[in-house]
Structures are given as C-alpha cells and as structure tokens.
Protein backbone atom coordinates (compact mmCIF):
# COMPACT_ATOMS: atom_id res chain seq x y z
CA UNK A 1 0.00 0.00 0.00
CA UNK A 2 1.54 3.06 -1.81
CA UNK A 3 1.85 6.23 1.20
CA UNK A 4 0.45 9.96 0.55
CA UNK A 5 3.36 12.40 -0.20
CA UNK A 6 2.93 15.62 0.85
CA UNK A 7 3.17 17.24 -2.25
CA UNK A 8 0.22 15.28 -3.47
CA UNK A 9 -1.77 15.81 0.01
CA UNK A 10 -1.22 19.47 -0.09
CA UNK A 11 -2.80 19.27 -3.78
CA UNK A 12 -6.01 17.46 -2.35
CA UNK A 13 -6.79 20.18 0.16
CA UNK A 14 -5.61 23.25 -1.69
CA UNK A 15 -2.69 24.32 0.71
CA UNK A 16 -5.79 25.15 3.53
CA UNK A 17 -5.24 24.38 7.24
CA UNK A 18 -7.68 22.76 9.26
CA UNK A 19 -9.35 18.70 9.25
CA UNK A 20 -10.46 17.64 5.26
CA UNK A 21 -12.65 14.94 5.02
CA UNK A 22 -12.40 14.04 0.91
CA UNK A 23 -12.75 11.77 -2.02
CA UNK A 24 -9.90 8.77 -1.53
CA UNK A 25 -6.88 9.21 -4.43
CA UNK A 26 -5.54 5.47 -3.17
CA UNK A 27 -8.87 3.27 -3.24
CA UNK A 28 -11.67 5.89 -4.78
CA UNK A 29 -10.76 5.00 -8.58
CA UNK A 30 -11.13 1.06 -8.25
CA UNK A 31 -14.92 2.11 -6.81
CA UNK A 32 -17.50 1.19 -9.59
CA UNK A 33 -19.62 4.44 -9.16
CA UNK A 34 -19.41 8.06 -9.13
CA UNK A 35 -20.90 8.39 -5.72
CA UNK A 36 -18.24 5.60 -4.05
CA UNK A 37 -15.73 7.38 -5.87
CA UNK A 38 -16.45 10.49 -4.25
CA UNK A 39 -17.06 9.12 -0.82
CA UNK A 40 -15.35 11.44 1.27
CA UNK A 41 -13.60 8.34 3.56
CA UNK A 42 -10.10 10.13 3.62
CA UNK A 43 -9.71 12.36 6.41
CA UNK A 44 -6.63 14.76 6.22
CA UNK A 45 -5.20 16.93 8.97
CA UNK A 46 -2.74 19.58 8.13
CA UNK A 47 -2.75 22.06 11.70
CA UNK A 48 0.90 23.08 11.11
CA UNK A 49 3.13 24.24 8.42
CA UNK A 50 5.10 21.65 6.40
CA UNK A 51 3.32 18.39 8.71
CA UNK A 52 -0.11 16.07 7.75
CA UNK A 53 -1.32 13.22 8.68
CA UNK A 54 -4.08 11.11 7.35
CA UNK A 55 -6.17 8.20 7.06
CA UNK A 56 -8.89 6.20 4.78
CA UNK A 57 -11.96 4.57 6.68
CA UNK A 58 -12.31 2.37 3.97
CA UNK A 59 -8.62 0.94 2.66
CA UNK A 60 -6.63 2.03 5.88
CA UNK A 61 -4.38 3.76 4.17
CA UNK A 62 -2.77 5.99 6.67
CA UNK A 63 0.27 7.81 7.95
CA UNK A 64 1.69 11.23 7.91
CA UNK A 65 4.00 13.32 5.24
CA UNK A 66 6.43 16.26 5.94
CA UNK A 67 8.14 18.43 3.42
CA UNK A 68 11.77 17.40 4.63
CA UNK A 69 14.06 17.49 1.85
CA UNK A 70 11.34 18.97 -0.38
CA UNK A 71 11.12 22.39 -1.92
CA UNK A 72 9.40 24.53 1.14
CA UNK A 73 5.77 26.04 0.19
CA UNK A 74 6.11 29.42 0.19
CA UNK A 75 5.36 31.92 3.02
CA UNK A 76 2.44 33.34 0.83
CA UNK A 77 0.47 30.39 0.41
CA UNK A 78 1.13 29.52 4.21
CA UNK A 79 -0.06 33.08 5.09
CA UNK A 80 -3.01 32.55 2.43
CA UNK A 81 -3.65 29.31 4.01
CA UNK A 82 -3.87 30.53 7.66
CA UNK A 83 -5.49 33.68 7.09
CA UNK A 84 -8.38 31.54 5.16
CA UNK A 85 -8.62 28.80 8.00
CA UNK A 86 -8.94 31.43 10.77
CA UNK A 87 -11.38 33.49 8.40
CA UNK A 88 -13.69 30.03 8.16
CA UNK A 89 -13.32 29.52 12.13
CA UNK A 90 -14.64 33.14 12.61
CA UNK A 91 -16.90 32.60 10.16
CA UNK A 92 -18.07 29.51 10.65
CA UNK A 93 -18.48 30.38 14.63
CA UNK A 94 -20.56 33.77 13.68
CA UNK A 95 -23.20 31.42 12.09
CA UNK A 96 -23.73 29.28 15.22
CA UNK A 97 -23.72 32.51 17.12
CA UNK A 98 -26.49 33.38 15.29
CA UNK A 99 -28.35 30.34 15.24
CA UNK A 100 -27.78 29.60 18.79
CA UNK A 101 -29.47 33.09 19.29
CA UNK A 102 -32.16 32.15 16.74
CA UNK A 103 -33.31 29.37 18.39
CA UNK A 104 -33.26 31.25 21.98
CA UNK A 105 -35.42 33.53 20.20
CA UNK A 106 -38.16 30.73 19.06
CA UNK A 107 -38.42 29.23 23.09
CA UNK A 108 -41.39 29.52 25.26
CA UNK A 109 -41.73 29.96 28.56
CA UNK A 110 -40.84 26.34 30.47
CA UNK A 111 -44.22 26.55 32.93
CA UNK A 112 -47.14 23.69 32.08
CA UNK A 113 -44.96 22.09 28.68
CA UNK A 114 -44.16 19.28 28.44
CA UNK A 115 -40.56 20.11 29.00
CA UNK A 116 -41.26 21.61 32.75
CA UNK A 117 -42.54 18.22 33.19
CA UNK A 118 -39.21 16.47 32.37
CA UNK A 119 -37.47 18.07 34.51
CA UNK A 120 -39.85 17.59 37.13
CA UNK A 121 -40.72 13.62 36.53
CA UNK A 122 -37.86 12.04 35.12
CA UNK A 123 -35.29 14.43 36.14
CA UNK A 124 -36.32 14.67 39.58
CA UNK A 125 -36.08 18.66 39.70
CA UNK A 126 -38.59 19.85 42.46
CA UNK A 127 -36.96 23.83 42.57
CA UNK A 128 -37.78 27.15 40.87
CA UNK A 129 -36.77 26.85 36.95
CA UNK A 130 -35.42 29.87 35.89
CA UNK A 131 -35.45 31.56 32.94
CA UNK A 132 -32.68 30.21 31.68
CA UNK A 133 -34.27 27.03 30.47
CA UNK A 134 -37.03 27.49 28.03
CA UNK A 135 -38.79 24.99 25.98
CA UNK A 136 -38.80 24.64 22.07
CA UNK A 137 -41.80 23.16 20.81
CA UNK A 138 -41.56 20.05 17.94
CA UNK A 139 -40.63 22.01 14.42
CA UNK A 140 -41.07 19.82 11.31
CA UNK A 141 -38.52 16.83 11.50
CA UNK A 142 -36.98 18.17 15.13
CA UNK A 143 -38.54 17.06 18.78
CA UNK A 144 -39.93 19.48 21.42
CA UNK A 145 -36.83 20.15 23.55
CA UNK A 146 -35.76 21.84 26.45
CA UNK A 147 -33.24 24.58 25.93
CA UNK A 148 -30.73 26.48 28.37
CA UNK A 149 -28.60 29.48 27.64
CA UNK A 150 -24.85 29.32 27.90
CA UNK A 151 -23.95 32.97 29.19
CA UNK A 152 -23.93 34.97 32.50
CA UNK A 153 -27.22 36.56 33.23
CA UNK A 154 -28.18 39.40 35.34
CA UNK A 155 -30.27 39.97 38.34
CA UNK A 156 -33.08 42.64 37.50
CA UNK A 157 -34.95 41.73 41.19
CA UNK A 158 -33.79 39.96 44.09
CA UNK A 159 -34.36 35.98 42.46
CA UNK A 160 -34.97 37.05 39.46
CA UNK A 161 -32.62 36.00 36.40
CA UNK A 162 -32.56 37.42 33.22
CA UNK A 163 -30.56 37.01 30.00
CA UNK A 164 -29.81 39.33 26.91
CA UNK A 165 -29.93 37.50 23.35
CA UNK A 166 -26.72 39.80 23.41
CA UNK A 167 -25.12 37.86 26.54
CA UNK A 168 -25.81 34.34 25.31
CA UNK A 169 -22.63 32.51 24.04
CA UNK A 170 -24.86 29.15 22.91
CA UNK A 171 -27.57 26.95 23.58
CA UNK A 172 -27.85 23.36 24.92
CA UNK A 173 -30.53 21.64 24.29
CA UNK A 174 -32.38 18.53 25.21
CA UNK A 175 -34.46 16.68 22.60
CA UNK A 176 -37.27 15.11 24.47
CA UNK A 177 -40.11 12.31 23.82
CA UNK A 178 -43.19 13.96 22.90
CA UNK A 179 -45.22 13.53 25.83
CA UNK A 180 -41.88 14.83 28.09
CA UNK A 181 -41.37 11.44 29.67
CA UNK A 182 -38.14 11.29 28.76
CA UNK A 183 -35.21 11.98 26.46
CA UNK A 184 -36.10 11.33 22.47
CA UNK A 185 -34.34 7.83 21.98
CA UNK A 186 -32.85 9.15 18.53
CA UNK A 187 -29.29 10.17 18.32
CA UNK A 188 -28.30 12.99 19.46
CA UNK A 189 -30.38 13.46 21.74
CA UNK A 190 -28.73 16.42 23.14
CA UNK A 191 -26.58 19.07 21.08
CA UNK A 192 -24.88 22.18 21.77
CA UNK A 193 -24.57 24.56 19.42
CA UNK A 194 -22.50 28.16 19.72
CA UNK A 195 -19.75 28.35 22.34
CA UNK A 196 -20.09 26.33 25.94
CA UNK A 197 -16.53 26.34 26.76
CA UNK A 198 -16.00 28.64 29.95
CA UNK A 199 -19.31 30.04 30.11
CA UNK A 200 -21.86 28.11 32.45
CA UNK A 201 -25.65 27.60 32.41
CA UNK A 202 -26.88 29.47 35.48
CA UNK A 203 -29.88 28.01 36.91
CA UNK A 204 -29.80 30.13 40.64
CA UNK A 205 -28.89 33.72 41.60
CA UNK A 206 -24.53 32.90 43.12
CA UNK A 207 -26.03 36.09 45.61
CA UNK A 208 -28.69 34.29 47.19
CA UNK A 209 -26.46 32.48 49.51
CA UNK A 210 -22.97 33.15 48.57
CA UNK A 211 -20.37 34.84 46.58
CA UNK A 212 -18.17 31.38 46.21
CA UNK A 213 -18.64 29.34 43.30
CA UNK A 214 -17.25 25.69 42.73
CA UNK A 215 -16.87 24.25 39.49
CA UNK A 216 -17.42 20.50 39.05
CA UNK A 217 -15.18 19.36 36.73
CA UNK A 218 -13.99 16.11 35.47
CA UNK A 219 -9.67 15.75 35.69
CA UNK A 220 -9.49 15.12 31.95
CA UNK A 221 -7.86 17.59 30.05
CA UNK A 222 -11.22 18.83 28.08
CA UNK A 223 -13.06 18.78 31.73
CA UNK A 224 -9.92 21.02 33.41
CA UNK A 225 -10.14 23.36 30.57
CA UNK A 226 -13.62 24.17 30.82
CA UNK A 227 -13.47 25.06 34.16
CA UNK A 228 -10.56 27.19 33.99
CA UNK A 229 -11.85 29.26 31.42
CA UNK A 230 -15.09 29.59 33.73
CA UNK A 231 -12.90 30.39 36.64
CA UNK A 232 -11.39 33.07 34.97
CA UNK A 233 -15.00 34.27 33.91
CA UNK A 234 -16.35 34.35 37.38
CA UNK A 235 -13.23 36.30 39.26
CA UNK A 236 -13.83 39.07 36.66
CA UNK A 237 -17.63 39.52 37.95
CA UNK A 238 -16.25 39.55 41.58
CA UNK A 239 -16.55 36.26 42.15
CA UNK A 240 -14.72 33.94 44.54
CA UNK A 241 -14.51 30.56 42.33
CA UNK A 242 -12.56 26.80 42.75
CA UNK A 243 -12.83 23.99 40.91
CA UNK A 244 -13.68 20.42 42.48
CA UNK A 245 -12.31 17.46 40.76
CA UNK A 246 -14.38 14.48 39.81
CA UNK A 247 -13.27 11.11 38.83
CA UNK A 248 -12.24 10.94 34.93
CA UNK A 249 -14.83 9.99 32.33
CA UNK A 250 -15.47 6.38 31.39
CA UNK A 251 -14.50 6.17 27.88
C-alpha cells in the first residue's frame, strides 16, 4: 500500500489548514460508481506548516507526510492558508452565534410544557426553573426540547434571572419524547450549538447564599479546561470561584 506524499496531500486540500474529510486518491478509482468514488472516507489533517497526517476509513491507508528534503511552500500560500482557516473559524463560529441566538429567540416559557414536566418527573427537579431554560416546541422533523442558555445573566430583582440575546454565548438543548417522559431515543439526543466552553448555564442567583462558586469538573484535560476558562470568567464579575475534581470519564 503506496503512502500519501505531501506534495500530493497538499494538492487534495488546496494548501488550507484545518481537518479535510475528501474523495480517496488510493482506493476511490477502483470504486464502480461516481458516488463511491467520491465518498469522502479520507480524512486529512494539516494544523501546522510543512506536517499532515491522514487516514482512509475504507482501505486504511494511513500515515503522515512532511516536506523534509522537499522544496518549502512558500510563506504566501502559508499566510493565504492561515489567514483563510482562521477566516472560516470566525466565520463559521458567527453562524452558530447566530443560530444559537435564533433558536433562543423561538423558546417559550418552560411553565405547564411538556418540557417543565421532564425536569420535574424524570429528572427529579422539584426547585424554581429559571429563565434560563425554556422549551422549544416540535418544528417539522426536530422534537420538542428543552433549551438552556450558555452565558452569565443578570439579576433585575432579588431571584430574578434574566438574560440578553446579546449575553448568550450558545444553547444546549435537550431533545425530548413527545409527551416529556423522557429523552427522544434518537441520536443525538442532546446538542450544543454556539460556544459552551468557559461560560456556564446558570440556573440560581450565586447572591442568594454566597459569593463562592465551585466548578465540578472532570480531571481530563477537556473537563480542566472548561473550568478554567469559567474560573477566569467568574473572578472578573467579583466572584470567589474553585474547581472540584471528579473522577475521569469512562471512555
């Protein structure tokens, strides 16, 4: 099995940074149709100058390429190439932004849905819900869900929370079973869309009882980093915060 060079990898994704998923050059030709030919089954990462890796889902090929003893791309099509990945990443984050905000838009209040009763039956939640947490009602192909807003709110009255379209970050939301006994048994059942990591979903006033705030946060390195970010977020509003470790994930 023939490897990749990186001359010929750099041709399949254009010089551009980022994760490619694409047509296979090693096994797509021997496929007997168009559409299996074009089966994007090669994945191809290319995060730093003059380094990819890569693999195939379907013939395994796999490995990584470097431009060692090759003729160097030029600094213009490296500065192309980065100023074109970090344009799509702003972009690309802008429109989930905007959907995110969309969809907070569309909720209704959670009191008498079916998603209050969720959280009440099978979640077990017996508190105030806040206005945080809204419910989305079943649109076309999607499920009634329950929705939360990433983002720090305010306090208009003394255990009262509000939040801005302008102060939400993302959304998380919870697809649910049509008569709210449960989660919808389709995958996914629960997406986030916009930005989650270091901004929390507030569900009581921090000045009711206390200006301390512990994080739960799982040791791995994706758990860790979410809660820094979040600590950081909290000291800025005055806040006294600590994070608490939990055990790691089961993978």
């Amino acid at each position: 099995m023939s490897a990749l060079s990186f001359d010929e990898l750099i041709a399949l994704i254009g010089g551009r940074f980022g994760k490619h998923e694409i047509g296979c050059p090693h096994c797509g030709p021997q496929r007997h149709t168009a559409a299996n030919r074009r089966r994007k089954v090669l994945c191809i990462w290319h995060s730093e100058p003059g380094f990819i890796t890569y693999g195939c889902a379907r013939c395994g090929i796999a490995g990584y390429a470097s431009d060692d003893g090759r003729a160097p791309v030029s600094r213009a099509v490296l500065e192309k190439a980065r100023r074109e990945a970090q344009a799509f990443g702003r972009e690309h984050a802008a429109k989930q932004l905007a959907k995110a905000r969309w969809l907070w838009r569309s909720r209704r209040p959670i009191a008498g849905t079916i998603a209050e009763r969720y959280l009440r039956k099978p979640r077990g939640i017996s508190g105030p819900l806040p206005s945080t947490l809204g419910f989305l009602p079943a649109r076309g192909d999607y499920s009634p869900a329950v929705i939360a807003a990433f983002g720090i709110p305010t306090e208009p009255e003394p255990g009262v929370l509000a939040i801005a379209d302008t102060d939400i970050s993302g959304v998380h939301i919870t697809r649910l079973k049509p008569d709210g006994s449960g989660k919808d048994p389709h995958e996914p059942a629960k997406i986030m869309i916009g930005k989650s990591l270091g901004w929390p979903i507030v569900l009581a006033p921090v000045n009711d009882y206390t200006n301390d705030v512990t994080i739960f946060a799982h040791t791995d390195t994706d758990g860790m980093h979410h809660a820094a970010e979040l600590e950081r977020r909290l000291r800025a509003r005055g806040l006294s915060a600590a994070t608490a470790k939990l055990p790691e994930k089961s993978r």
